[in-house]
C-alpha atoms as a PDB file:
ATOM      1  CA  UNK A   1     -23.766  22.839  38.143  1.00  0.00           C
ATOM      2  CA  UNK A   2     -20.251  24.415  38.030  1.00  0.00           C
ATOM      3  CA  UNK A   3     -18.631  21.425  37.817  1.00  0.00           C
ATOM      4  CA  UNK A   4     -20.348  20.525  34.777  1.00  0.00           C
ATOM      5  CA  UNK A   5     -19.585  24.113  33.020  1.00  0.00           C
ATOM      6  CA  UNK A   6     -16.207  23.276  34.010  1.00  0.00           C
ATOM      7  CA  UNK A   7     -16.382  19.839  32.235  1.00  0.00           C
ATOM      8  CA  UNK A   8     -17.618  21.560  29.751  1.00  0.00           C
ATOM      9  CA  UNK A   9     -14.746  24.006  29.044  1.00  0.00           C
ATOM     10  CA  UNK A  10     -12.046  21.431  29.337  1.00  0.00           C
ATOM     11  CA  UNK A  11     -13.540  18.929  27.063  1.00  0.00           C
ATOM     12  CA  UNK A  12     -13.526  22.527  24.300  1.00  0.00           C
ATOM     13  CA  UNK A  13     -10.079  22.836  24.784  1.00  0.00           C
ATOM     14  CA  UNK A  14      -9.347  19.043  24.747  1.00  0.00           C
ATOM     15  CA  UNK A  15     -11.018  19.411  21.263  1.00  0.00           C
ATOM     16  CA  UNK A  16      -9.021  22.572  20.267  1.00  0.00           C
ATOM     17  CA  UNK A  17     -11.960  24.096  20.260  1.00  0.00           C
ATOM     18  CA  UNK A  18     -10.637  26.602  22.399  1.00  0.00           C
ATOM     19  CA  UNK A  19      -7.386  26.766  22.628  1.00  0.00           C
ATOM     20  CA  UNK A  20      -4.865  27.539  20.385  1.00  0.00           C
ATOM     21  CA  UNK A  21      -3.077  24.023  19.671  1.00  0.00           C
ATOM     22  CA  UNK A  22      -2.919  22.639  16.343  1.00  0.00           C
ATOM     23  CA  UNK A  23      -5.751  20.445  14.521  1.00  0.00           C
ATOM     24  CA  UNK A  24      -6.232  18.063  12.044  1.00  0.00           C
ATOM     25  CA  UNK A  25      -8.559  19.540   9.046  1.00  0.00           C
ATOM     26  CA  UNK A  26     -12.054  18.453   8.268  1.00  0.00           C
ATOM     27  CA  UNK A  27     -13.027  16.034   5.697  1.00  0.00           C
ATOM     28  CA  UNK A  28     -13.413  17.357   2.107  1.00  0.00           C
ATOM     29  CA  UNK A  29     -11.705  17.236  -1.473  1.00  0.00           C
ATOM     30  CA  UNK A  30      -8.329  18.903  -1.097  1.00  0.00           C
ATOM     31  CA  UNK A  31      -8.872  21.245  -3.746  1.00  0.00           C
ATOM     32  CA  UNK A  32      -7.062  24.331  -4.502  1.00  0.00           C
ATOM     33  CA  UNK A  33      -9.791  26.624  -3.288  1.00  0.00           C
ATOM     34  CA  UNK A  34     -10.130  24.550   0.259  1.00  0.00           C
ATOM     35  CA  UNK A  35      -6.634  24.592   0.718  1.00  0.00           C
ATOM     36  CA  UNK A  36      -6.418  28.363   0.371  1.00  0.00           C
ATOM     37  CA  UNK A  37      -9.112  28.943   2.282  1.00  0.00           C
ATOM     38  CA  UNK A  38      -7.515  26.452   5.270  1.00  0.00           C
ATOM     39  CA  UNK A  39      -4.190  28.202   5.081  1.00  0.00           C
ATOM     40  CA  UNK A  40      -5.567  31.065   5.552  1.00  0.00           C
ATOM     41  CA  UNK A  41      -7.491  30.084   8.710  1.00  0.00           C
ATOM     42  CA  UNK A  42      -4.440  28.339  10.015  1.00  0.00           C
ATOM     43  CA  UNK A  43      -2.065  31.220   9.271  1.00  0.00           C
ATOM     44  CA  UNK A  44      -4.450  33.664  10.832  1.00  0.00           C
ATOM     45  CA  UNK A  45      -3.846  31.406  14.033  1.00  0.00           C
ATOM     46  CA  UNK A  46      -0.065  31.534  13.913  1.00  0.00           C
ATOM     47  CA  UNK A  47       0.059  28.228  12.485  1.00  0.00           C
ATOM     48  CA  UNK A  48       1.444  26.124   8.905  1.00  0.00           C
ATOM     49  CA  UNK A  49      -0.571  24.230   7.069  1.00  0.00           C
ATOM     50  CA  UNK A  50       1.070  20.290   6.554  1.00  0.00           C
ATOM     51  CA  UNK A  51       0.431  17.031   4.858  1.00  0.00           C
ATOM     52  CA  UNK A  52       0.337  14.397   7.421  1.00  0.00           C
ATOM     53  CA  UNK A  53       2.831  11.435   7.707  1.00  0.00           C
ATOM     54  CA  UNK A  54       2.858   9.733   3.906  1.00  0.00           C
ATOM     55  CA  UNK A  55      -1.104  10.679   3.090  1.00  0.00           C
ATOM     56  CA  UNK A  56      -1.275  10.918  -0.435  1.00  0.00           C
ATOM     57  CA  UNK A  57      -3.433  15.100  -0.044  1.00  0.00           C
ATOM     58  CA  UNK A  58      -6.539  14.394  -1.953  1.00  0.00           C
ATOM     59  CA  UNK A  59      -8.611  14.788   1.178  1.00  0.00           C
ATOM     60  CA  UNK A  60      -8.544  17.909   3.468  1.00  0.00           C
ATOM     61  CA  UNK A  61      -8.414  15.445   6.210  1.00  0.00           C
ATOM     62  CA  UNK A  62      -5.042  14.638   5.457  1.00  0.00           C
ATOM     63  CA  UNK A  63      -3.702  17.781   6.256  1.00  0.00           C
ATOM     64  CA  UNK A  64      -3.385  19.555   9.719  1.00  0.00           C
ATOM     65  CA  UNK A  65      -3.037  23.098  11.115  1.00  0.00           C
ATOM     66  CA  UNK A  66       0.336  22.827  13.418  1.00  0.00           C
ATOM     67  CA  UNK A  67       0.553  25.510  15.583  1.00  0.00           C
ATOM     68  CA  UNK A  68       3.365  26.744  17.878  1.00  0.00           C
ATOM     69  CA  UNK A  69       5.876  24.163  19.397  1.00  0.00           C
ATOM     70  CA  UNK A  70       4.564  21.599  17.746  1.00  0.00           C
ATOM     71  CA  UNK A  71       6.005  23.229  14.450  1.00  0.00           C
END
Protein backbone atom coordinates (compact mmCIF):
# COMPACT_ATOMS: atom_id res chain seq x y z
CA UNK A 1 0.00 0.00 0.00
CA UNK A 2 2.85 2.51 0.64
CA UNK A 3 4.53 1.73 -2.22
CA UNK A 4 1.73 2.62 -4.30
CA UNK A 5 1.17 6.18 -2.42
CA UNK A 6 4.69 6.51 -3.15
CA UNK A 7 4.13 5.79 -6.91
CA UNK A 8 1.69 7.95 -6.62
CA UNK A 9 3.61 11.07 -5.47
CA UNK A 10 6.42 10.64 -7.90
CA UNK A 11 4.35 10.21 -10.93
CA UNK A 12 2.67 14.15 -9.45
CA UNK A 13 5.89 15.51 -9.52
CA UNK A 14 6.96 13.76 -12.80
CA UNK A 15 3.84 15.69 -14.08
CA UNK A 16 4.77 19.02 -12.35
CA UNK A 17 2.00 18.56 -10.60
CA UNK A 18 3.85 19.02 -7.60
CA UNK A 19 6.80 20.39 -7.90
CA UNK A 20 7.89 23.52 -8.90
CA UNK A 21 9.55 22.88 -12.49
CA UNK A 22 8.32 24.54 -15.45
CA UNK A 23 5.25 23.35 -17.76
CA UNK A 24 3.97 23.58 -20.97
CA UNK A 25 0.37 25.47 -20.97
CA UNK A 26 -2.94 23.87 -21.69
CA UNK A 27 -4.69 23.92 -24.90
CA UNK A 28 -6.84 27.01 -25.68
CA UNK A 29 -6.97 30.23 -27.99
CA UNK A 30 -4.03 32.39 -26.99
CA UNK A 31 -6.00 35.31 -26.39
CA UNK A 32 -5.13 38.35 -24.56
CA UNK A 33 -7.24 37.54 -21.55
CA UNK A 34 -5.66 33.75 -21.29
CA UNK A 35 -2.38 35.00 -21.61
CA UNK A 36 -2.79 37.42 -18.72
CA UNK A 37 -4.35 35.19 -16.75
CA UNK A 38 -1.27 32.42 -17.47
CA UNK A 39 1.36 34.99 -16.70
CA UNK A 40 0.02 35.63 -13.84
CA UNK A 41 -0.10 32.00 -12.63
CA UNK A 42 3.39 31.47 -13.89
CA UNK A 43 4.80 34.64 -12.31
CA UNK A 44 3.13 33.83 -9.05
CA UNK A 45 5.40 30.59 -9.29
CA UNK A 46 8.66 32.43 -9.90
CA UNK A 47 8.50 31.67 -13.42
CA UNK A 48 8.32 33.65 -17.32
CA UNK A 49 5.93 33.00 -19.52
CA UNK A 50 7.60 31.92 -23.33
CA UNK A 51 6.64 31.04 -26.83
CA UNK A 52 8.05 27.73 -27.61
CA UNK A 53 10.73 27.00 -30.32
CA UNK A 54 9.20 28.76 -33.78
CA UNK A 55 5.23 28.10 -32.76
CA UNK A 56 3.43 30.65 -34.43
CA UNK A 57 1.21 31.72 -30.40
CA UNK A 58 -2.31 31.30 -31.48
CA UNK A 59 -2.74 28.38 -29.12
CA UNK A 60 -2.00 28.52 -25.32
CA UNK A 61 -0.33 25.28 -25.90
CA UNK A 62 2.39 26.87 -27.55
CA UNK A 63 3.56 28.63 -24.75
CA UNK A 64 5.23 27.30 -21.48
CA UNK A 65 5.75 28.43 -17.86
CA UNK A 66 9.81 28.15 -17.42
CA UNK A 67 10.68 28.20 -14.08
CA UNK A 68 14.07 28.51 -12.30
CA UNK A 69 17.28 27.13 -14.05
CA UNK A 70 15.67 26.29 -16.83
CA UNK A 71 15.23 30.16 -17.50
Amino acid sequence: MARLAILGVISLTGCGGLSDSSYGLDPGDATYDTLNAATASCQAKGGQIRLRGSSEGRNLSNYECVIGKAR
